[in-house]
PDB file of N, CA and C in Angstrom:
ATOM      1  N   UNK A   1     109.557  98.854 118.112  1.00  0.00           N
ATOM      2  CA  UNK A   1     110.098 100.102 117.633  1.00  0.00           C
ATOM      3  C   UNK A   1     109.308 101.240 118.280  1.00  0.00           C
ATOM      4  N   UNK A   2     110.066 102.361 118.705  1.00  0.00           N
ATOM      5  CA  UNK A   2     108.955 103.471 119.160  1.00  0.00           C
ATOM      6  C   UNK A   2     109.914 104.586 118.468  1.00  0.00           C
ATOM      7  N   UNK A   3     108.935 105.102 118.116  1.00  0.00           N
ATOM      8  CA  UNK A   3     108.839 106.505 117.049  1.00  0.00           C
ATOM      9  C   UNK A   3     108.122 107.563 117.459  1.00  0.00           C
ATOM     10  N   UNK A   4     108.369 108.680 118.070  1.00  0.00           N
ATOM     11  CA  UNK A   4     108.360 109.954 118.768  1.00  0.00           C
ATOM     12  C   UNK A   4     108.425 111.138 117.499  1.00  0.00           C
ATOM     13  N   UNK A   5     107.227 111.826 116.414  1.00  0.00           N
ATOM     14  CA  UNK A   5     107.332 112.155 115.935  1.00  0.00           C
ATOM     15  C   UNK A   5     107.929 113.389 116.179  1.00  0.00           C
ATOM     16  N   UNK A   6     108.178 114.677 115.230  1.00  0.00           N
ATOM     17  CA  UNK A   6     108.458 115.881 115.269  1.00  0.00           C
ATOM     18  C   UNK A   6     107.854 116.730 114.714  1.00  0.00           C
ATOM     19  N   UNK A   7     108.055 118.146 115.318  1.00  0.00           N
ATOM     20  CA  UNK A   7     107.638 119.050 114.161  1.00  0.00           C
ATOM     21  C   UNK A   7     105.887 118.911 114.440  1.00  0.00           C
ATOM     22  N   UNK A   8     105.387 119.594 113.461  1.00  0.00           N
ATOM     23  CA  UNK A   8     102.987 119.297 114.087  1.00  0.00           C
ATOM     24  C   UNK A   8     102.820 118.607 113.453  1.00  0.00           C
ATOM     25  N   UNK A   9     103.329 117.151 113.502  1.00  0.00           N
ATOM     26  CA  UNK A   9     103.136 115.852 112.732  1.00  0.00           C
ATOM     27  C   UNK A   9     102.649 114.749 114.138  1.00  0.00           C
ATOM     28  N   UNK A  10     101.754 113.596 113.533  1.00  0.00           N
ATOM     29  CA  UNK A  10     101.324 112.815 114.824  1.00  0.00           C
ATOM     30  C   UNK A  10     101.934 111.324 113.689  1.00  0.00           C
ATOM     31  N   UNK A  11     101.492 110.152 114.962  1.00  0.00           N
ATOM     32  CA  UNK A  11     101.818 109.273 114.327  1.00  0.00           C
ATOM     33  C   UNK A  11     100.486 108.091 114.203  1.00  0.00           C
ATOM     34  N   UNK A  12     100.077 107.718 113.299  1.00  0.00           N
ATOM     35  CA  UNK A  12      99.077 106.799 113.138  1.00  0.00           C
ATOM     36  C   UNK A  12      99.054 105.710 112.728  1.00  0.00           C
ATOM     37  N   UNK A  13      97.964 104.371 113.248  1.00  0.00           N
ATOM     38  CA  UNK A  13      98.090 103.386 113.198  1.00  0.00           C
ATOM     39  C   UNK A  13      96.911 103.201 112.107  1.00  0.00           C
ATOM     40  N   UNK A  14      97.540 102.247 111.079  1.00  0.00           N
ATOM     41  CA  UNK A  14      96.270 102.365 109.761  1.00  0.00           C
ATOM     42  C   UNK A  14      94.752 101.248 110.028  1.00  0.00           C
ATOM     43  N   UNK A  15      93.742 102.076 109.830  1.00  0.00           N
ATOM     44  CA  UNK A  15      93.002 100.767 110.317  1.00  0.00           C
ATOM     45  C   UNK A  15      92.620  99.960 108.762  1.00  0.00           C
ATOM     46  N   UNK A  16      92.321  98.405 108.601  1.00  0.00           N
ATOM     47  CA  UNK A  16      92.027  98.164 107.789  1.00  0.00           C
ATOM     48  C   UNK A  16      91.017  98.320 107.139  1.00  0.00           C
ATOM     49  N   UNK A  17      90.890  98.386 106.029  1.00  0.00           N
ATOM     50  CA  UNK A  17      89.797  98.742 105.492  1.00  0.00           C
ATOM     51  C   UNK A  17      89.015  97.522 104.914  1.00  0.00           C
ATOM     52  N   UNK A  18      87.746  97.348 105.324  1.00  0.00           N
ATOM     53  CA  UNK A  18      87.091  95.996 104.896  1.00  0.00           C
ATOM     54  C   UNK A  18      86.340  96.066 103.989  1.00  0.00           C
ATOM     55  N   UNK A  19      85.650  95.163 103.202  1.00  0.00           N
ATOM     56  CA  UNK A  19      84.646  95.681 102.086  1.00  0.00           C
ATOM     57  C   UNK A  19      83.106  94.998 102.476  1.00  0.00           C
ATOM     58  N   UNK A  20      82.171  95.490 102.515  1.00  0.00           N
ATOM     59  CA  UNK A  20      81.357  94.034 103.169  1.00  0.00           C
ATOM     60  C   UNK A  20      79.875  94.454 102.225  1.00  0.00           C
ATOM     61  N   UNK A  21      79.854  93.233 101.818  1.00  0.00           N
ATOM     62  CA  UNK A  21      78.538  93.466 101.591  1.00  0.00           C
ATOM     63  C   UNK A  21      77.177  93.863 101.920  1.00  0.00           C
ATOM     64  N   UNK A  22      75.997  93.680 101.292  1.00  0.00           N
ATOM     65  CA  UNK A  22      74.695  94.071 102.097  1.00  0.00           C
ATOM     66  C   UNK A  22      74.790  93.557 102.715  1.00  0.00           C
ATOM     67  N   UNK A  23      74.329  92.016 102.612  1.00  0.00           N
ATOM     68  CA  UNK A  23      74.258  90.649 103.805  1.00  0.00           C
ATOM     69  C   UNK A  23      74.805  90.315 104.577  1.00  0.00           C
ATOM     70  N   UNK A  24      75.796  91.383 104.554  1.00  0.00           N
ATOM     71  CA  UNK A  24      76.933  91.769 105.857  1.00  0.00           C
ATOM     72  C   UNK A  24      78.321  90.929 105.658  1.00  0.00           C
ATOM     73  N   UNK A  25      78.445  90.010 104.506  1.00  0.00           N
ATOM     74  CA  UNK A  25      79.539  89.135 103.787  1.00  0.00           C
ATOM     75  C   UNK A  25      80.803  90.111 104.030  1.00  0.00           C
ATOM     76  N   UNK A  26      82.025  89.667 104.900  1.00  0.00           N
ATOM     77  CA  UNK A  26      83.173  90.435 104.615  1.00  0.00           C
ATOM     78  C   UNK A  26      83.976  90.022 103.418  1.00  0.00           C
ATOM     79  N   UNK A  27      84.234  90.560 102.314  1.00  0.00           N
ATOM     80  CA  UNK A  27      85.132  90.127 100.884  1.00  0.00           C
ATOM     81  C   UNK A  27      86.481  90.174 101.162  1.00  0.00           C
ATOM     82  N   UNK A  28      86.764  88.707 101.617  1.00  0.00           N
ATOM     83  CA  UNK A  28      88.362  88.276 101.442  1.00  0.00           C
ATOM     84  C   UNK A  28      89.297  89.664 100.353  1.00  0.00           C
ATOM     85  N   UNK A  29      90.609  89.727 100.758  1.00  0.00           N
ATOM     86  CA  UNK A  29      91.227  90.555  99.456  1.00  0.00           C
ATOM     87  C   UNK A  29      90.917  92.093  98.908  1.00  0.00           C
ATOM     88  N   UNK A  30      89.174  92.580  99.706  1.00  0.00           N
ATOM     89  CA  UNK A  30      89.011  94.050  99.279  1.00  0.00           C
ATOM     90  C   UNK A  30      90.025  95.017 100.022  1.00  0.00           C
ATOM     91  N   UNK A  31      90.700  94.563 101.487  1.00  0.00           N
ATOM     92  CA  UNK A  31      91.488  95.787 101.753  1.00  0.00           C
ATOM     93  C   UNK A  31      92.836  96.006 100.522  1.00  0.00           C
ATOM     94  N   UNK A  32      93.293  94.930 100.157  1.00  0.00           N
ATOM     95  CA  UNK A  32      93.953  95.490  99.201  1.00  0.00           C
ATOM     96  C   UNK A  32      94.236  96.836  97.969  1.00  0.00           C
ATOM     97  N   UNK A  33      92.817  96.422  97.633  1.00  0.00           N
ATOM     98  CA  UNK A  33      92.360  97.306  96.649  1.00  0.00           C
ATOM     99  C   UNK A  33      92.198  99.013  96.817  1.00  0.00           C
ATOM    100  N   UNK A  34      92.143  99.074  97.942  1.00  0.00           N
ATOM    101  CA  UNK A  34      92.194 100.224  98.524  1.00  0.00           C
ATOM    102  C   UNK A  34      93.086 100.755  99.721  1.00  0.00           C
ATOM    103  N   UNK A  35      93.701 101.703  99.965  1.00  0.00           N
ATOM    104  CA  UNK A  35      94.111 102.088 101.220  1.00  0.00           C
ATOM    105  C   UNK A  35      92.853 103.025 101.928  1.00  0.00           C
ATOM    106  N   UNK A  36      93.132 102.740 103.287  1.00  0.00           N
ATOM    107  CA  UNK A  36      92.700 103.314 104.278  1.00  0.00           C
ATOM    108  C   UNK A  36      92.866 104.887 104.150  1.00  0.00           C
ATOM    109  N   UNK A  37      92.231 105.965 104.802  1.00  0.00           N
ATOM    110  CA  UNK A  37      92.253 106.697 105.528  1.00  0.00           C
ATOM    111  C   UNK A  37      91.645 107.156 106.484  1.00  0.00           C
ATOM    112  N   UNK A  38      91.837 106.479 107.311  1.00  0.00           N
ATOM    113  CA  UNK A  38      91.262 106.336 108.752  1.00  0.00           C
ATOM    114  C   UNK A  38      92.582 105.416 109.732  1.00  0.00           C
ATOM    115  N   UNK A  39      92.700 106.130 110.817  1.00  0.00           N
ATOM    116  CA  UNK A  39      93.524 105.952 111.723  1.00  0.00           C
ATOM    117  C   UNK A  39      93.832 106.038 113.303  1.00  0.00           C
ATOM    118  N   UNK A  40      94.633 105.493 113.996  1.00  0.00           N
ATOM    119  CA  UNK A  40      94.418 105.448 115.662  1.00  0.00           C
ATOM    120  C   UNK A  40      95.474 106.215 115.652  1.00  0.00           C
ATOM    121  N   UNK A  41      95.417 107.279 116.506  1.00  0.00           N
ATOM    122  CA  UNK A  41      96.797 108.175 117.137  1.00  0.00           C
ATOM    123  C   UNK A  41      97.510 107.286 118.006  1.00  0.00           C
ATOM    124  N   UNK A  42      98.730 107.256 117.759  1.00  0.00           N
ATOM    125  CA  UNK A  42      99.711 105.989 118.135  1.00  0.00           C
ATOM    126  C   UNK A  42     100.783 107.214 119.391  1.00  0.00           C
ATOM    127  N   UNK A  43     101.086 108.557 118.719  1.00  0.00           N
ATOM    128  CA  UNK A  43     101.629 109.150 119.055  1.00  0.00           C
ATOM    129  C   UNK A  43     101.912 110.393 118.538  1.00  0.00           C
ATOM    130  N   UNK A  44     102.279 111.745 119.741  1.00  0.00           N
ATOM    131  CA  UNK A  44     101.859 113.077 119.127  1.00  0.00           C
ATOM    132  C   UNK A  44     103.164 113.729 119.333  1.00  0.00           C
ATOM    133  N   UNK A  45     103.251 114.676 118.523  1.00  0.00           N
ATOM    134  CA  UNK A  45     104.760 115.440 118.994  1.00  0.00           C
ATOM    135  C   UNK A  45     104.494 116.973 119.860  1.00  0.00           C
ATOM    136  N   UNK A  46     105.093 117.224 120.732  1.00  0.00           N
ATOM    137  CA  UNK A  46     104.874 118.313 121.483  1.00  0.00           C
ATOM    138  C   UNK A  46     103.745 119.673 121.078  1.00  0.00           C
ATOM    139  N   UNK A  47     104.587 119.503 119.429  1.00  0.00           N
ATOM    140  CA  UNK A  47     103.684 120.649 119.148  1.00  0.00           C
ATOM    141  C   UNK A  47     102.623 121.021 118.958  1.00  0.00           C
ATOM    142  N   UNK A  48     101.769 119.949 119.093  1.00  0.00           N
ATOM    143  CA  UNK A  48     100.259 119.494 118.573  1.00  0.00           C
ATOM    144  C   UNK A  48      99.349 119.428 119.999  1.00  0.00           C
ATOM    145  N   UNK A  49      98.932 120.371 120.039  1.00  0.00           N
ATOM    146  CA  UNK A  49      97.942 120.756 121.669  1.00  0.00           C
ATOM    147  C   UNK A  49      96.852 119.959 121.099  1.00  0.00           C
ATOM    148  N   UNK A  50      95.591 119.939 120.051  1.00  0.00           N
ATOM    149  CA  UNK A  50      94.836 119.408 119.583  1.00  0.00           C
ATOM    150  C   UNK A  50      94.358 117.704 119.654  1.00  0.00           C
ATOM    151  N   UNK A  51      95.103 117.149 119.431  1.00  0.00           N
ATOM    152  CA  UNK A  51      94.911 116.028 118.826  1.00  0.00           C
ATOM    153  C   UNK A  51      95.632 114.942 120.066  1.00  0.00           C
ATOM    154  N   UNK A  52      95.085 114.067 120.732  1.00  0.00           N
ATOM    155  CA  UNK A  52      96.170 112.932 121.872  1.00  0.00           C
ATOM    156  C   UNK A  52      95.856 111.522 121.046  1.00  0.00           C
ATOM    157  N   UNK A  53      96.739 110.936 122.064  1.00  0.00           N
ATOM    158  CA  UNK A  53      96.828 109.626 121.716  1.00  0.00           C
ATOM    159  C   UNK A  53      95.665 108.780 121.826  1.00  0.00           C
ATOM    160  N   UNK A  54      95.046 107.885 121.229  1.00  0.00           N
ATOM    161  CA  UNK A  54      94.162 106.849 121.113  1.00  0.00           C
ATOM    162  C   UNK A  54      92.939 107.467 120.547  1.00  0.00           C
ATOM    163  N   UNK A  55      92.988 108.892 120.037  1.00  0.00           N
ATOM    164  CA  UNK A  55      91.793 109.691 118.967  1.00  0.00           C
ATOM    165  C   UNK A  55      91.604 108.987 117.620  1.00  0.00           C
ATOM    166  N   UNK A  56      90.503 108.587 116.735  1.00  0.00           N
ATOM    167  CA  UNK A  56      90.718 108.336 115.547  1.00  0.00           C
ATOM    168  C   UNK A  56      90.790 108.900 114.425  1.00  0.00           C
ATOM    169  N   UNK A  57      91.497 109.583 113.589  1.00  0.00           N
ATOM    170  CA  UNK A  57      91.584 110.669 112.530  1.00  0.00           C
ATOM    171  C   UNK A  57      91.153 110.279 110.983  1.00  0.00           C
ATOM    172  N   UNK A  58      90.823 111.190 110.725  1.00  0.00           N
ATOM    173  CA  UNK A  58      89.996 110.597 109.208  1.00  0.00           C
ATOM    174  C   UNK A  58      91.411 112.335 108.361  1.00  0.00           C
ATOM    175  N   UNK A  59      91.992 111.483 107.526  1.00  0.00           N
ATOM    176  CA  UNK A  59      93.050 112.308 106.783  1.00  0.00           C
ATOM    177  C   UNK A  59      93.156 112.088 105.394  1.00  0.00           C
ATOM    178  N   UNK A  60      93.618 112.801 104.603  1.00  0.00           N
ATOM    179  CA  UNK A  60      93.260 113.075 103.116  1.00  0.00           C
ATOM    180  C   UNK A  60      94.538 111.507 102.148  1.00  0.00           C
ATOM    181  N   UNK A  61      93.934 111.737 101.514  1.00  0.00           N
ATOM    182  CA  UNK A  61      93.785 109.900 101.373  1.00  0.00           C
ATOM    183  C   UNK A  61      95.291 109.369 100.718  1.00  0.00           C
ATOM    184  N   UNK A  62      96.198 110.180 100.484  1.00  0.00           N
ATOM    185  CA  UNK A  62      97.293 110.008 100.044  1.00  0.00           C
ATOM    186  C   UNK A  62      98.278 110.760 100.792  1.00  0.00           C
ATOM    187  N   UNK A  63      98.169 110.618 101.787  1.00  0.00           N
ATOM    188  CA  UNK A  63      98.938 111.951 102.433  1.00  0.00           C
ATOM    189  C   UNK A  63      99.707 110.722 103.789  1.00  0.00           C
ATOM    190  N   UNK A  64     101.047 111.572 104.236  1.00  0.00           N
ATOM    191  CA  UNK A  64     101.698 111.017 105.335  1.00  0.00           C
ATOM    192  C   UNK A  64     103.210 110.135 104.543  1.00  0.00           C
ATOM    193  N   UNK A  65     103.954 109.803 105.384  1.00  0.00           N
ATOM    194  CA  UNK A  65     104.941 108.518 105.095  1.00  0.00           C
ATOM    195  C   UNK A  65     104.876 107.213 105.833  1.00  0.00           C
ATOM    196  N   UNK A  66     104.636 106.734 105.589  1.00  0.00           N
ATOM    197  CA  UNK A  66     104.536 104.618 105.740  1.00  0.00           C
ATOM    198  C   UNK A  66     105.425 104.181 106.053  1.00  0.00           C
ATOM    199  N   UNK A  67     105.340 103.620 107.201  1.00  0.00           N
ATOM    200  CA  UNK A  67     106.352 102.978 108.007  1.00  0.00           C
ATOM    201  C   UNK A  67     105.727 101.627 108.466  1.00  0.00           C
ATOM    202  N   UNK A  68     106.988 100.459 107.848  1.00  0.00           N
ATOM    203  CA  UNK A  68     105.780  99.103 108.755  1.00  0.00           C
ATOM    204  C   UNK A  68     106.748  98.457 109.301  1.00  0.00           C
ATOM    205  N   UNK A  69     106.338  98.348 110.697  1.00  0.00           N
ATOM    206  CA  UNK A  69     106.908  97.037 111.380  1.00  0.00           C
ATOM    207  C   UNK A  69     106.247  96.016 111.663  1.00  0.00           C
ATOM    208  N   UNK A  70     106.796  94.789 110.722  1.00  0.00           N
ATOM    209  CA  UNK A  70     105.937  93.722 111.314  1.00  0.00           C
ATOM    210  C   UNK A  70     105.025  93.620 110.354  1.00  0.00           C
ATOM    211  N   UNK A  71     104.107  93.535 110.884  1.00  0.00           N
ATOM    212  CA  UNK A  71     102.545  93.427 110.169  1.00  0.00           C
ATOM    213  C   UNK A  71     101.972  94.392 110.116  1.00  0.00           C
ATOM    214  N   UNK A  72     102.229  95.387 111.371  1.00  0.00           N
ATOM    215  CA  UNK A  72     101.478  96.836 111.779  1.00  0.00           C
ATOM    216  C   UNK A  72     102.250  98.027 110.281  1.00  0.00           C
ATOM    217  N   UNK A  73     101.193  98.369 110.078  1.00  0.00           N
ATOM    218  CA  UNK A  73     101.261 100.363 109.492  1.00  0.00           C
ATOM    219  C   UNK A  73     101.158 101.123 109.924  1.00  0.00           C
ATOM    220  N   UNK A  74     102.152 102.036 109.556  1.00  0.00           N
ATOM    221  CA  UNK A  74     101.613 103.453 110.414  1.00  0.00           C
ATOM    222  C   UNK A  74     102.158 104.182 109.229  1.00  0.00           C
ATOM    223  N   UNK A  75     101.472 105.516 109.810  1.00  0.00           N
ATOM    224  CA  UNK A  75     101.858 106.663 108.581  1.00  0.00           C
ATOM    225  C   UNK A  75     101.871 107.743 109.995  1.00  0.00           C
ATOM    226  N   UNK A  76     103.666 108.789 109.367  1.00  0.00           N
ATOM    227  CA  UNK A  76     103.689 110.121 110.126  1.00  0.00           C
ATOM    228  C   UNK A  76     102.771 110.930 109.143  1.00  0.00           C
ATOM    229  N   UNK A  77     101.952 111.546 109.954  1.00  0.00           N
ATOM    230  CA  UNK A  77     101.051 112.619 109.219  1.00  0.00           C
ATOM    231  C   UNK A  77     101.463 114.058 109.901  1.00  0.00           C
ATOM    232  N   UNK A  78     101.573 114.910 108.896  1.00  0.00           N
ATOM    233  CA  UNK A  78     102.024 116.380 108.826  1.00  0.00           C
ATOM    234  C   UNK A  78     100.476 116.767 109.638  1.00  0.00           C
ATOM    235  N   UNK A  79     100.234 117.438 110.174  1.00  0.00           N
ATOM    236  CA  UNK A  79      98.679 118.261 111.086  1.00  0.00           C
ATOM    237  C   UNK A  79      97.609 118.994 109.467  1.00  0.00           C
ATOM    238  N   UNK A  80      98.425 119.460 108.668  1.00  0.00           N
ATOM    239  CA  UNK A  80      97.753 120.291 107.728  1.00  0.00           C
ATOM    240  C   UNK A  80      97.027 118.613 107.095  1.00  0.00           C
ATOM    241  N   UNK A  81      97.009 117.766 106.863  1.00  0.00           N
ATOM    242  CA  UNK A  81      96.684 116.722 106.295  1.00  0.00           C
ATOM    243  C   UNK A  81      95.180 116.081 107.003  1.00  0.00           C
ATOM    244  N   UNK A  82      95.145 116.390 108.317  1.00  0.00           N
ATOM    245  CA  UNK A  82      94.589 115.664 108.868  1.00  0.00           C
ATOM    246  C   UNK A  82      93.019 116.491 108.911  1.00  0.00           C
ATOM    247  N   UNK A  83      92.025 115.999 108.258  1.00  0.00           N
ATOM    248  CA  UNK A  83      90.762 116.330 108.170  1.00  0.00           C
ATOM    249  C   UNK A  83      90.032 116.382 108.991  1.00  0.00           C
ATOM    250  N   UNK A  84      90.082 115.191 109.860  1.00  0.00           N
ATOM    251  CA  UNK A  84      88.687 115.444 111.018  1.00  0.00           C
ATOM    252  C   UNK A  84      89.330 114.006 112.104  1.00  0.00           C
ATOM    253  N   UNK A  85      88.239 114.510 113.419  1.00  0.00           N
ATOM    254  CA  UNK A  85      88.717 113.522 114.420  1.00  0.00           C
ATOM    255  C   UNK A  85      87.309 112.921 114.635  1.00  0.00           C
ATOM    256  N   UNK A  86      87.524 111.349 114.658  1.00  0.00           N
ATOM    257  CA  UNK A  86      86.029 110.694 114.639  1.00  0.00           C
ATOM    258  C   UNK A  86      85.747 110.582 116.330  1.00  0.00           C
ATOM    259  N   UNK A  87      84.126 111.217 116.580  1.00  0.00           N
ATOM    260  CA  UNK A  87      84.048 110.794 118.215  1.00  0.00           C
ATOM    261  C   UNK A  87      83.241 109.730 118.690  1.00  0.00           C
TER     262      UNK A  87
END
């Protein structure tokens, strides 16, 4: 599927979120419990000079619409949503 957002909205790929202990133990089942906000720019719409593809965005934690194909997530995120770009 390819999805070409619109409008100063980008498109992001959700990363999972793991839970891990001290001892560095990853806990089967913690991404569940939580959603992500943290994400890979999958794709940008014209209007968005700022932000390109393959940047990682840290965005406010309920925000965007969910789209899944497959196994993969993504969320269109509106630009006002999006908090910070990780470097």
């Amino acid at each position: 599927m390819k999805i070409k957002p619109l409008g100063k909205r980008v498109l992001v790929q959700l990363k999972e979120k793991e839970e891990v202990t001290k001892s560095g133990i990853i806990l089967s089942g913690a991404k569940d419990k939580e959603v992500s906000n943290v994400g890979k720019v999958i794709a940008v719409s014209k209007e968005v000079e700022e932000i390109t593809v393959g940047m990682e965005l840290i965005f406010e934690k309920y925000a965007g619409t969910e789209i899944e194909d497959g196994d993969e997530k993504y969320l269109v995120l509106d630009m006002d949503h999006v908090l910070a770009v990780i470097e």
